[in-house]
PDB file of N, CA and C in Angstrom:
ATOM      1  N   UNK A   1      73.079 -48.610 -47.747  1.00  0.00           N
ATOM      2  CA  UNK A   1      72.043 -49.467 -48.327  1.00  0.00           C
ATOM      3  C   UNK A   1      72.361 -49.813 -49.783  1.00  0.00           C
ATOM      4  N   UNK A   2      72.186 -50.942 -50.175  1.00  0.00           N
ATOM      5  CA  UNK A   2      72.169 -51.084 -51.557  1.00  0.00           C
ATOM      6  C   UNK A   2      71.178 -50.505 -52.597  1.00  0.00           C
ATOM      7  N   UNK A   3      71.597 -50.392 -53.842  1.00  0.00           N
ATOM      8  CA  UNK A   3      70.693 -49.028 -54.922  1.00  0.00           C
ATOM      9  C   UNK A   3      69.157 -49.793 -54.622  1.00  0.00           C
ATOM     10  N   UNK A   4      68.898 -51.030 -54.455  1.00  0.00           N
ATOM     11  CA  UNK A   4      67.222 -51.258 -54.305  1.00  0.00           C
ATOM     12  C   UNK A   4      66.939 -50.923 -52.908  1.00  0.00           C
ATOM     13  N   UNK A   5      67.127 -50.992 -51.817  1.00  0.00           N
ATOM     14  CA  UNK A   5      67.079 -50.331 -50.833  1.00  0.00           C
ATOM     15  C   UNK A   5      67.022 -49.156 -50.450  1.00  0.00           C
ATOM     16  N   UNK A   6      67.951 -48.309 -51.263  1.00  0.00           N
ATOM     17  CA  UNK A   6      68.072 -46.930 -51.360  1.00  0.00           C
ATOM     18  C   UNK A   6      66.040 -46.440 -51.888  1.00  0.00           C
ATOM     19  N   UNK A   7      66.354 -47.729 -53.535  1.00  0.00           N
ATOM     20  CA  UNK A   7      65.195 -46.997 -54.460  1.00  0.00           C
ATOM     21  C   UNK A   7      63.915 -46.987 -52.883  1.00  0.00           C
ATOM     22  N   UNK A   8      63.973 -47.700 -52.285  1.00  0.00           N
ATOM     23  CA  UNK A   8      62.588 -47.884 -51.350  1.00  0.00           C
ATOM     24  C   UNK A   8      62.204 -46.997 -50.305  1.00  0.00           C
ATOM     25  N   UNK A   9      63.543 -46.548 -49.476  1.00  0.00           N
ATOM     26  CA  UNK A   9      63.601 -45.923 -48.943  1.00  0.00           C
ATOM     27  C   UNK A   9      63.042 -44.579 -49.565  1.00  0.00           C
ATOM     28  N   UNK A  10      63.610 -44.251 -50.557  1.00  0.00           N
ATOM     29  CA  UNK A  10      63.643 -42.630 -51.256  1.00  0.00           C
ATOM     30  C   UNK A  10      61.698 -42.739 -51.506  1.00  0.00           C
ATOM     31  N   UNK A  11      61.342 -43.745 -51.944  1.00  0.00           N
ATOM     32  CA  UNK A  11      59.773 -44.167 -52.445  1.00  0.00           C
ATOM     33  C   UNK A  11      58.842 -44.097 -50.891  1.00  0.00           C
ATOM     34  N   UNK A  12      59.228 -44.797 -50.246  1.00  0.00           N
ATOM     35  CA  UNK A  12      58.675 -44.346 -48.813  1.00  0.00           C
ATOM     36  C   UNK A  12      58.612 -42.815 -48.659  1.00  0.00           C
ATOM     37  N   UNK A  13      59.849 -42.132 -48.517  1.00  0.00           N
ATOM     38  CA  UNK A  13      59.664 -40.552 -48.065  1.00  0.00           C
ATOM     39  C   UNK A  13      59.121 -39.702 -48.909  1.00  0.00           C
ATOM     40  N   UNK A  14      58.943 -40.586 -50.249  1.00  0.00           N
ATOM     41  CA  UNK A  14      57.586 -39.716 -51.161  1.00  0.00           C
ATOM     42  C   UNK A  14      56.834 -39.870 -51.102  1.00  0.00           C
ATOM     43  N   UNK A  15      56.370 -40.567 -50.870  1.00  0.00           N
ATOM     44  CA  UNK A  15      54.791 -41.340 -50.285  1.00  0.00           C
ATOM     45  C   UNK A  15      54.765 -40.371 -48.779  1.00  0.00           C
ATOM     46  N   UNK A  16      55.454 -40.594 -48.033  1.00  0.00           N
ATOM     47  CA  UNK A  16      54.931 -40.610 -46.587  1.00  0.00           C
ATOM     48  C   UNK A  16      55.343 -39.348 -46.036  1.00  0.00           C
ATOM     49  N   UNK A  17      56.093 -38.368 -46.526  1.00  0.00           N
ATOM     50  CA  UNK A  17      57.190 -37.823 -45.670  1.00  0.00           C
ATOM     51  C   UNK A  17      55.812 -36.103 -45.707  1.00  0.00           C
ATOM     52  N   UNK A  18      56.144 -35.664 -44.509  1.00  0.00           N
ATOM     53  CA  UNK A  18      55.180 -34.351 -44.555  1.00  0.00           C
ATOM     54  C   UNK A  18      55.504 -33.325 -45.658  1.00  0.00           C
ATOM     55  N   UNK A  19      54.161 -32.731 -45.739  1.00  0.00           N
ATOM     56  CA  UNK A  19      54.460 -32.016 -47.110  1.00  0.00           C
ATOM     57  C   UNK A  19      53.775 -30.531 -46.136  1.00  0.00           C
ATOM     58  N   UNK A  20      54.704 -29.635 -46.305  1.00  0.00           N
ATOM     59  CA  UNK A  20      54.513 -28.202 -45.468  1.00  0.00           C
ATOM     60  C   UNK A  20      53.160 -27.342 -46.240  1.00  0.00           C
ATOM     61  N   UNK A  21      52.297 -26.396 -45.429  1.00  0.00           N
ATOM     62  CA  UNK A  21      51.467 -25.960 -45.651  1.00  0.00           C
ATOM     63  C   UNK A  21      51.725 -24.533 -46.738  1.00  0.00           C
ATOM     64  N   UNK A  22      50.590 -24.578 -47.517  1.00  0.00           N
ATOM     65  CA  UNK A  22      51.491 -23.240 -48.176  1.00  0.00           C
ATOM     66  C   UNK A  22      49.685 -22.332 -47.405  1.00  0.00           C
ATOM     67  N   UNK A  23      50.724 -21.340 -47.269  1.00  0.00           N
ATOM     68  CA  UNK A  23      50.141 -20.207 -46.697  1.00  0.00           C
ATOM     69  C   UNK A  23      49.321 -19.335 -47.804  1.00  0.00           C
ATOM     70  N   UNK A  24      49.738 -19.417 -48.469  1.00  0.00           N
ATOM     71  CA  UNK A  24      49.354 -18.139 -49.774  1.00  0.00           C
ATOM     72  C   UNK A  24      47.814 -19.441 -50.107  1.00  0.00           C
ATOM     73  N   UNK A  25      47.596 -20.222 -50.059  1.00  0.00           N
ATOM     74  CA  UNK A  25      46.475 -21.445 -50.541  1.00  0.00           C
ATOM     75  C   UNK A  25      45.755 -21.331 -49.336  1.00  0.00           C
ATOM     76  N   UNK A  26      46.151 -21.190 -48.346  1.00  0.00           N
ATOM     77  CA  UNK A  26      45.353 -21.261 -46.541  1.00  0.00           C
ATOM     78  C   UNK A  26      46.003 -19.856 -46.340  1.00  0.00           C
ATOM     79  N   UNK A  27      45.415 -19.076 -46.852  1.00  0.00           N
ATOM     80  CA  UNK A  27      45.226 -17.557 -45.340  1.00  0.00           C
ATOM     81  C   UNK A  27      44.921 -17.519 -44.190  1.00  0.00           C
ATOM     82  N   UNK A  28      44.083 -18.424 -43.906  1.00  0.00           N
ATOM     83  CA  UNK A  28      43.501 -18.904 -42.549  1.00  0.00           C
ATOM     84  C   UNK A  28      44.928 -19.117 -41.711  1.00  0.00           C
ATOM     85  N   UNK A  29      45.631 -19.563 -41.829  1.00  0.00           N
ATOM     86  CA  UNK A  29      46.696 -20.143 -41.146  1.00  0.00           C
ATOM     87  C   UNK A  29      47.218 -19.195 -40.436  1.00  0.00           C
ATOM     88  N   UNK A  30      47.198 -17.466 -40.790  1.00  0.00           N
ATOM     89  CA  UNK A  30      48.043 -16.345 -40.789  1.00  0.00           C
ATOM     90  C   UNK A  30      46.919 -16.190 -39.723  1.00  0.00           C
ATOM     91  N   UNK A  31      45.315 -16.025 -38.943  1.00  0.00           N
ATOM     92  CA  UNK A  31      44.661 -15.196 -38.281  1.00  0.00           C
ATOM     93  C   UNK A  31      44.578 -15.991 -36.595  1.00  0.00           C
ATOM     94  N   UNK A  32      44.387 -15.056 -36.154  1.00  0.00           N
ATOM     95  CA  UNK A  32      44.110 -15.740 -34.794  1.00  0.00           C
ATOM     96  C   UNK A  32      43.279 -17.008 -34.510  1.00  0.00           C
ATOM     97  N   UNK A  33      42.505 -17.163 -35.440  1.00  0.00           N
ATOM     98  CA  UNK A  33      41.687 -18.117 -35.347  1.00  0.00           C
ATOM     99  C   UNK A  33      42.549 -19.522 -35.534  1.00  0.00           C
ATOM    100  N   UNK A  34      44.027 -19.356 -36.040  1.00  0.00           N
ATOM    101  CA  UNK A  34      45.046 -20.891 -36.075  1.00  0.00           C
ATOM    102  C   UNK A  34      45.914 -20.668 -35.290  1.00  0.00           C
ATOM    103  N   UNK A  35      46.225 -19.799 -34.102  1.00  0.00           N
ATOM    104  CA  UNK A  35      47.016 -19.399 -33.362  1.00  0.00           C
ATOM    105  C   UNK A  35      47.320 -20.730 -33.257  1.00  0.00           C
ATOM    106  N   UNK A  36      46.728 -21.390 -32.148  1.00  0.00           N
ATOM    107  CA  UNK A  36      47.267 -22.802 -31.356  1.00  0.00           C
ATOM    108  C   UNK A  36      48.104 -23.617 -32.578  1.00  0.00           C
ATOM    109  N   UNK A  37      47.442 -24.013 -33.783  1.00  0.00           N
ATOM    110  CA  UNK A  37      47.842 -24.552 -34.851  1.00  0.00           C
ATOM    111  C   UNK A  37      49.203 -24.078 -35.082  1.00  0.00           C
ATOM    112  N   UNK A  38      49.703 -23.216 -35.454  1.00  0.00           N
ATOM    113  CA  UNK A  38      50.994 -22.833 -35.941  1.00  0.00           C
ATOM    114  C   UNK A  38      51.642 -22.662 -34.672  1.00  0.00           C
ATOM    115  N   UNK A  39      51.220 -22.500 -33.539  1.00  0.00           N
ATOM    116  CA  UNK A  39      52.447 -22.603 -31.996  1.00  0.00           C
ATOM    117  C   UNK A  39      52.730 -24.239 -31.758  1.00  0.00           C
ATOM    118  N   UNK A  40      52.024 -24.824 -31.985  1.00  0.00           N
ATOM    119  CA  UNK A  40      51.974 -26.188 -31.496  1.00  0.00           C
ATOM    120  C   UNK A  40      52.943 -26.767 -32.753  1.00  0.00           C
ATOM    121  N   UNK A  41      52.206 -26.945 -33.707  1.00  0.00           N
ATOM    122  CA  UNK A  41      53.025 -27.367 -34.698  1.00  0.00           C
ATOM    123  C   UNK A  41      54.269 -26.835 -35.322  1.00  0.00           C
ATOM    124  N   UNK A  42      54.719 -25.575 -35.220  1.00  0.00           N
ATOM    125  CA  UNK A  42      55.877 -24.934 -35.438  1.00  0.00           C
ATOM    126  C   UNK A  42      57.033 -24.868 -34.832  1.00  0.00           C
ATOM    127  N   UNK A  43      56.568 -25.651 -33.513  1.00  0.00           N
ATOM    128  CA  UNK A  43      58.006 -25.567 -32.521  1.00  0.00           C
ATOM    129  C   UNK A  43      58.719 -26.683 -33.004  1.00  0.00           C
ATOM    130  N   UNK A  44      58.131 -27.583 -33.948  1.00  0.00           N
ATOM    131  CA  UNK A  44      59.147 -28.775 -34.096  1.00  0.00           C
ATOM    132  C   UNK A  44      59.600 -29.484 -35.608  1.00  0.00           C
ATOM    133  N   UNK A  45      58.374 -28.392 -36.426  1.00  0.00           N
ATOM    134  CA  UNK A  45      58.385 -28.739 -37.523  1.00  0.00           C
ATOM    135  C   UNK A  45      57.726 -27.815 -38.525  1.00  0.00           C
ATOM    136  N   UNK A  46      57.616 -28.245 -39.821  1.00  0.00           N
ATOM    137  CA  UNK A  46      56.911 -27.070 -40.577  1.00  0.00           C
ATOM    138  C   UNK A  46      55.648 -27.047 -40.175  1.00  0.00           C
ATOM    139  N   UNK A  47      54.909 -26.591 -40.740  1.00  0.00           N
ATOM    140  CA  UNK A  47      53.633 -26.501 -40.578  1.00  0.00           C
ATOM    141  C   UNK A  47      52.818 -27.162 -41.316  1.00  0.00           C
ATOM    142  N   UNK A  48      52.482 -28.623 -41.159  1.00  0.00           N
ATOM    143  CA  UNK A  48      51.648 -29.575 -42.118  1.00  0.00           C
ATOM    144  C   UNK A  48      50.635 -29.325 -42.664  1.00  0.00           C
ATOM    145  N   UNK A  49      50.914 -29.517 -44.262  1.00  0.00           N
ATOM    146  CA  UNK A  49      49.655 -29.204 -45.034  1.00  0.00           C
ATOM    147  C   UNK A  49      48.138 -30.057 -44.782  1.00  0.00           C
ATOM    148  N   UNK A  50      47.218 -29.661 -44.635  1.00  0.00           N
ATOM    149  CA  UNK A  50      46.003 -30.085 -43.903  1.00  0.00           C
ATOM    150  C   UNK A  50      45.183 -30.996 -44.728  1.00  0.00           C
ATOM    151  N   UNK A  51      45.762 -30.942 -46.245  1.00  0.00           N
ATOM    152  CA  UNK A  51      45.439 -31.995 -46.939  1.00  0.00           C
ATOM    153  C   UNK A  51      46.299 -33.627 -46.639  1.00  0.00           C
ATOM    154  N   UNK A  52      46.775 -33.371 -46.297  1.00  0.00           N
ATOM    155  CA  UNK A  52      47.967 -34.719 -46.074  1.00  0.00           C
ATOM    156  C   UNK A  52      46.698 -35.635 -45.611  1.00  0.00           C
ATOM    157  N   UNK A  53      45.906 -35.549 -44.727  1.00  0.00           N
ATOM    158  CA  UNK A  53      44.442 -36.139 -44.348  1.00  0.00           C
ATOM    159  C   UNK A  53      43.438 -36.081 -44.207  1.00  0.00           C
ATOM    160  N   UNK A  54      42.381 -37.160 -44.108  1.00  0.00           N
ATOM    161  CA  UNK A  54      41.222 -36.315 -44.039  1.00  0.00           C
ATOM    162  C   UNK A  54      40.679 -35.421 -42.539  1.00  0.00           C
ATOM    163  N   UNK A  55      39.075 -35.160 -42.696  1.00  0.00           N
ATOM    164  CA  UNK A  55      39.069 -34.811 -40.888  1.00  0.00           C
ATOM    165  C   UNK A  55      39.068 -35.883 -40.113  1.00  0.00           C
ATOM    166  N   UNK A  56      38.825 -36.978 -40.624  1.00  0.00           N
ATOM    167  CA  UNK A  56      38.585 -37.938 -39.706  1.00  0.00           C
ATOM    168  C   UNK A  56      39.583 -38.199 -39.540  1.00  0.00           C
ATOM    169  N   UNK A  57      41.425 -38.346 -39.972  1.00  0.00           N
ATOM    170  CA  UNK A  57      41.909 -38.627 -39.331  1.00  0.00           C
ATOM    171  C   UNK A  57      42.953 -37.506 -39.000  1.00  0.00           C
ATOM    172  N   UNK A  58      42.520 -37.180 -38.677  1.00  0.00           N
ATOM    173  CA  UNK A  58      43.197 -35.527 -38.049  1.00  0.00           C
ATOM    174  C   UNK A  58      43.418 -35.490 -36.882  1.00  0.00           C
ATOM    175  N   UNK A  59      42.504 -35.931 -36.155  1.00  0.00           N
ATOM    176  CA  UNK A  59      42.299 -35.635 -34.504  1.00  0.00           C
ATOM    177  C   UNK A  59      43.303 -37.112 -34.148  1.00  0.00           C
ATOM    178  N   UNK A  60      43.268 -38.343 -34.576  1.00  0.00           N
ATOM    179  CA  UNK A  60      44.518 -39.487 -34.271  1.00  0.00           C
ATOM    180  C   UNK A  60      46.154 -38.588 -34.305  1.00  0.00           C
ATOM    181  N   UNK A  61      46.271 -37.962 -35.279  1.00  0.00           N
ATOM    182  CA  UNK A  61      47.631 -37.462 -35.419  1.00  0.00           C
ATOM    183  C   UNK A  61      47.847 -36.280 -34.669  1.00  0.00           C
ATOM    184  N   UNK A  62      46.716 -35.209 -34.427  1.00  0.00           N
ATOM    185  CA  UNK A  62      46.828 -34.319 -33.412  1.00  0.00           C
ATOM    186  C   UNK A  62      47.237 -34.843 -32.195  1.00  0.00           C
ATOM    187  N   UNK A  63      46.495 -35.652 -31.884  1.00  0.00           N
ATOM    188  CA  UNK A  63      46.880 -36.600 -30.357  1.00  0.00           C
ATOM    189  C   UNK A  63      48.300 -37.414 -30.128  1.00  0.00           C
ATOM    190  N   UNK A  64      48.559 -37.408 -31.110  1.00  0.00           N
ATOM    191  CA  UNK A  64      50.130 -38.408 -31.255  1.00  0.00           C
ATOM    192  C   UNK A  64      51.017 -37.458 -30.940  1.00  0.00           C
ATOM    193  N   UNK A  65      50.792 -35.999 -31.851  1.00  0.00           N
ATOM    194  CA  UNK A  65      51.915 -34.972 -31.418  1.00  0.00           C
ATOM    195  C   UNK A  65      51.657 -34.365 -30.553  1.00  0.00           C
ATOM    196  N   UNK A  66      50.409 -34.608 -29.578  1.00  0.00           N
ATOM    197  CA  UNK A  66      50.530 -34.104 -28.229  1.00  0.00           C
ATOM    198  C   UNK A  66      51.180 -34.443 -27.132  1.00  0.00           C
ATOM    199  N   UNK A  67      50.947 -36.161 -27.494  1.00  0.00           N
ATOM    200  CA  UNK A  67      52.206 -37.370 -26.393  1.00  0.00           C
ATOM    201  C   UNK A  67      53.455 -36.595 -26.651  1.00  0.00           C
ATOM    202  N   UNK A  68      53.790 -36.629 -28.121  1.00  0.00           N
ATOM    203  CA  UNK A  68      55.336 -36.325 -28.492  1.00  0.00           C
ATOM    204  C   UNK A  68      55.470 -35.363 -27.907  1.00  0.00           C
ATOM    205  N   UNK A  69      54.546 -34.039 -27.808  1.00  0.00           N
ATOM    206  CA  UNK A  69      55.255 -32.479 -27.207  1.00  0.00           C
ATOM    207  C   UNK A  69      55.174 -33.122 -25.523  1.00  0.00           C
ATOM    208  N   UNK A  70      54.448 -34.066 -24.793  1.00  0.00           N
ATOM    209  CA  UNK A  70      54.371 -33.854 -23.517  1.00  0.00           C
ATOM    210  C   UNK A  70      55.489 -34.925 -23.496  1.00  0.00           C
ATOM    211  N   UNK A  71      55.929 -35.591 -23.558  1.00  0.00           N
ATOM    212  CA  UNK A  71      57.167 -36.352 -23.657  1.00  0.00           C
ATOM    213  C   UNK A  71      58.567 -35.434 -23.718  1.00  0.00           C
ATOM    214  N   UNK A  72      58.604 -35.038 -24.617  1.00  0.00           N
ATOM    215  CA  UNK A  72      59.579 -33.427 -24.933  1.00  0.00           C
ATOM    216  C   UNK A  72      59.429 -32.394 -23.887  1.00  0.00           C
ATOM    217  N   UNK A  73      58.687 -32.565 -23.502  1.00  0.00           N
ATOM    218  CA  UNK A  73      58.268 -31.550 -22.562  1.00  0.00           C
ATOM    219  C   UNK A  73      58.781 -29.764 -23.047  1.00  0.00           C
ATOM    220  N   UNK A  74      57.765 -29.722 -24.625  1.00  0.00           N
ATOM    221  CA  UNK A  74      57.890 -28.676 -25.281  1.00  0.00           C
ATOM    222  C   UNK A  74      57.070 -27.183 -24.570  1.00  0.00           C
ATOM    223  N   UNK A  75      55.530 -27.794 -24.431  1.00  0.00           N
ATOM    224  CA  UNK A  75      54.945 -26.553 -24.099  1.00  0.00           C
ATOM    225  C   UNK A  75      54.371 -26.993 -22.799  1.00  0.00           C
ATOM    226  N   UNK A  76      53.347 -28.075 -22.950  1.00  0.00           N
ATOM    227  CA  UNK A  76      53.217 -29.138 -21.649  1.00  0.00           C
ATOM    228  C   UNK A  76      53.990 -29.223 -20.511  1.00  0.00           C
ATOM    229  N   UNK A  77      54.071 -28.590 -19.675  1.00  0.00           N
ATOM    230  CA  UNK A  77      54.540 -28.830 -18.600  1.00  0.00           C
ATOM    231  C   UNK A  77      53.844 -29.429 -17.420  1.00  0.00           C
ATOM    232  N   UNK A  78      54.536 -29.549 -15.995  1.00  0.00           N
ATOM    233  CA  UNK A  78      54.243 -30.312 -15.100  1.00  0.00           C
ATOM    234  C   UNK A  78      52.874 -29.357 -14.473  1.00  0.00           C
ATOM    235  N   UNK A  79      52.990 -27.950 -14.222  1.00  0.00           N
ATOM    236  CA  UNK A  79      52.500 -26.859 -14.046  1.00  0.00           C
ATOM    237  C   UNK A  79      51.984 -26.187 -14.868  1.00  0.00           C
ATOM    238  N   UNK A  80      51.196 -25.391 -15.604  1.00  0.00           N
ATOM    239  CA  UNK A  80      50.885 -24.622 -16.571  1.00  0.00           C
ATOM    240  C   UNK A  80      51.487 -23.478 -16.172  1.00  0.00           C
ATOM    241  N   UNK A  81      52.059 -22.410 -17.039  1.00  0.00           N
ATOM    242  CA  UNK A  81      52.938 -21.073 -16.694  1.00  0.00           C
ATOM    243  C   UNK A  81      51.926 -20.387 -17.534  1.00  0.00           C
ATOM    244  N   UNK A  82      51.338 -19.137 -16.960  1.00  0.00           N
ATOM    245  CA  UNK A  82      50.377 -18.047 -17.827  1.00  0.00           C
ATOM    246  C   UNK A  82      51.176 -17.042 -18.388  1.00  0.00           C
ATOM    247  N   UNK A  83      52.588 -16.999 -18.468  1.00  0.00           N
ATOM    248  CA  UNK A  83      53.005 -16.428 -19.856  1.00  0.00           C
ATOM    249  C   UNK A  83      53.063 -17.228 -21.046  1.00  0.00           C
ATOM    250  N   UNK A  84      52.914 -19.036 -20.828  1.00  0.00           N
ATOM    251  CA  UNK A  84      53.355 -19.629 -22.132  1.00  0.00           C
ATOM    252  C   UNK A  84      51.560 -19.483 -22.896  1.00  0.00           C
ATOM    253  N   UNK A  85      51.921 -19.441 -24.301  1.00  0.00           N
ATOM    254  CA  UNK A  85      50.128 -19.593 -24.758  1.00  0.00           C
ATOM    255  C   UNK A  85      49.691 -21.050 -24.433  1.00  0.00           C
ATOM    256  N   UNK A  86      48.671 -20.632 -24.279  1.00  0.00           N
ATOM    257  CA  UNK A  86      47.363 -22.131 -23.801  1.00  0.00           C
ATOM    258  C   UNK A  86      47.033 -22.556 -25.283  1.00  0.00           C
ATOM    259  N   UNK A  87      47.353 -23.790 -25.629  1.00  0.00           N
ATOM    260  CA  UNK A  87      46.957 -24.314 -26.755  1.00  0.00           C
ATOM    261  C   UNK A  87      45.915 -24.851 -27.148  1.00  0.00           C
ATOM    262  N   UNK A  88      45.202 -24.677 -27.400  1.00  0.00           N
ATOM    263  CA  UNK A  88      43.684 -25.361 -27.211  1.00  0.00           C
ATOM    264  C   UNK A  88      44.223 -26.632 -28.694  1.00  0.00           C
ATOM    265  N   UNK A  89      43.612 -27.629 -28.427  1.00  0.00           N
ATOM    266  CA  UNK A  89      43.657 -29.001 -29.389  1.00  0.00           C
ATOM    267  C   UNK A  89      42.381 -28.668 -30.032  1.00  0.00           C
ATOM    268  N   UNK A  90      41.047 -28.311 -29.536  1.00  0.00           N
ATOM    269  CA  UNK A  90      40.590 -28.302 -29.844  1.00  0.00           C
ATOM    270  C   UNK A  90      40.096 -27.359 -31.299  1.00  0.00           C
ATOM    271  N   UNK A  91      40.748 -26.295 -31.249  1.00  0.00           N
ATOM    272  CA  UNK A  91      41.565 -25.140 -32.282  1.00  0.00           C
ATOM    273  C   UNK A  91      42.230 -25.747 -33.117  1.00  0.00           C
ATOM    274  N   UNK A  92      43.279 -26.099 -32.720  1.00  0.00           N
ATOM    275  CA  UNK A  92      44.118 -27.312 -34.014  1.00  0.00           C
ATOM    276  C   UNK A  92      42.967 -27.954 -34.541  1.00  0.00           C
ATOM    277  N   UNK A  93      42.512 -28.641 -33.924  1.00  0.00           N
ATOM    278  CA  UNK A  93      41.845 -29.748 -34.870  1.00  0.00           C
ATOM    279  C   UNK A  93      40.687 -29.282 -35.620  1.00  0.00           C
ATOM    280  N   UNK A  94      39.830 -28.180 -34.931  1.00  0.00           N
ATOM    281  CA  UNK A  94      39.466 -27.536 -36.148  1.00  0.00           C
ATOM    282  C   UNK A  94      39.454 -26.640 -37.415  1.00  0.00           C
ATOM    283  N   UNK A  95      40.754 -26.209 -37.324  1.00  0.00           N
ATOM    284  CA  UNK A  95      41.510 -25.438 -38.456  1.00  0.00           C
ATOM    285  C   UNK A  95      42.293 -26.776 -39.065  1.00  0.00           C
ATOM    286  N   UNK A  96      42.500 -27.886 -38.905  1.00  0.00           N
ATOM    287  CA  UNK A  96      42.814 -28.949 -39.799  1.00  0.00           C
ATOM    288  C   UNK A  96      41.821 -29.564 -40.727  1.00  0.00           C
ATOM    289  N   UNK A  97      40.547 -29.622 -39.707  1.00  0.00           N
ATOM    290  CA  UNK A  97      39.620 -30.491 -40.116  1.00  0.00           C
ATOM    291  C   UNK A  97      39.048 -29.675 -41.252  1.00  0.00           C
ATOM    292  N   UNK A  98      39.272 -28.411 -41.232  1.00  0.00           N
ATOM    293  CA  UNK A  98      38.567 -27.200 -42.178  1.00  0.00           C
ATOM    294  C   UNK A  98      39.254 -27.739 -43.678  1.00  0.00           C
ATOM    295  N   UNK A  99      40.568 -27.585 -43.065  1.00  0.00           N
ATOM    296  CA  UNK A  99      41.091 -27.337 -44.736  1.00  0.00           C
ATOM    297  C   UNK A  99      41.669 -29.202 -44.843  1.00  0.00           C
ATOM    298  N   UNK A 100      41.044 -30.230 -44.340  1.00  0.00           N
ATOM    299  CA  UNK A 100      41.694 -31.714 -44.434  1.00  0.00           C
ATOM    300  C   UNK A 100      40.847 -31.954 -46.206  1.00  0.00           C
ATOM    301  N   UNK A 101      41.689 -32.816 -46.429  1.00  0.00           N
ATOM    302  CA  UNK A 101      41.248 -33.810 -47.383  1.00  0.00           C
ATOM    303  C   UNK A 101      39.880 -34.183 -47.440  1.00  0.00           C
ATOM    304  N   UNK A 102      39.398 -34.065 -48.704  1.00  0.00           N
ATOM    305  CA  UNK A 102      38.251 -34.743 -48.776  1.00  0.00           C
ATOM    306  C   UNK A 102      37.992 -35.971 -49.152  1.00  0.00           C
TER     307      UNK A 102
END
């Protein structure tokens, strides 16, 4: 890319690019109560900081990386297997919506 292209690109992935959760700021993240949250989201990536959005749009992007894991066919399978954990969305999205943007 040429250096103004470059500059845009690099300006996009600061703007846009995920910014990982810090744990020591969210303890919550560490208890059973975010289980699903950190299995779901950890198999493919860091663990997104919950400010990145608000609650309202939390549950759009939860749902996007659910296509993506059932597409991948990460945890989603054709069958459910009762050794893999059961992810509840509904868990994710409320340990996001807790600590989302105001």
């Amino acid at each position: 890319p040429s250096p103004d292209e470059e500059r845009a690109i690099i300006a996009y992935h600061r703007k846009h690019a995920m910014r990982p959760l810090d744990a020591t700021r969210i303890p919550e993240v560490n208890t059973p109560r975010a289980e699903s949250f950190r299995i779901a989201c950890g198999q493919c990536h860091a663990l997104p900081n919950p400010r990145m959005h608000t609650a309202k749009q939390w549950p759009a992007v939860v749902e996007r990386m659910q296509r993506n894991m059932e597409w991948m066919n990460r945890v989603v399978g054709s069958r459910p297997d009762p050794g893999e954990p059961q992810l509840k969305i509904e868990d994710i999205n409320a340990f996001l919506m807790r600590h989302a943007r105001r």
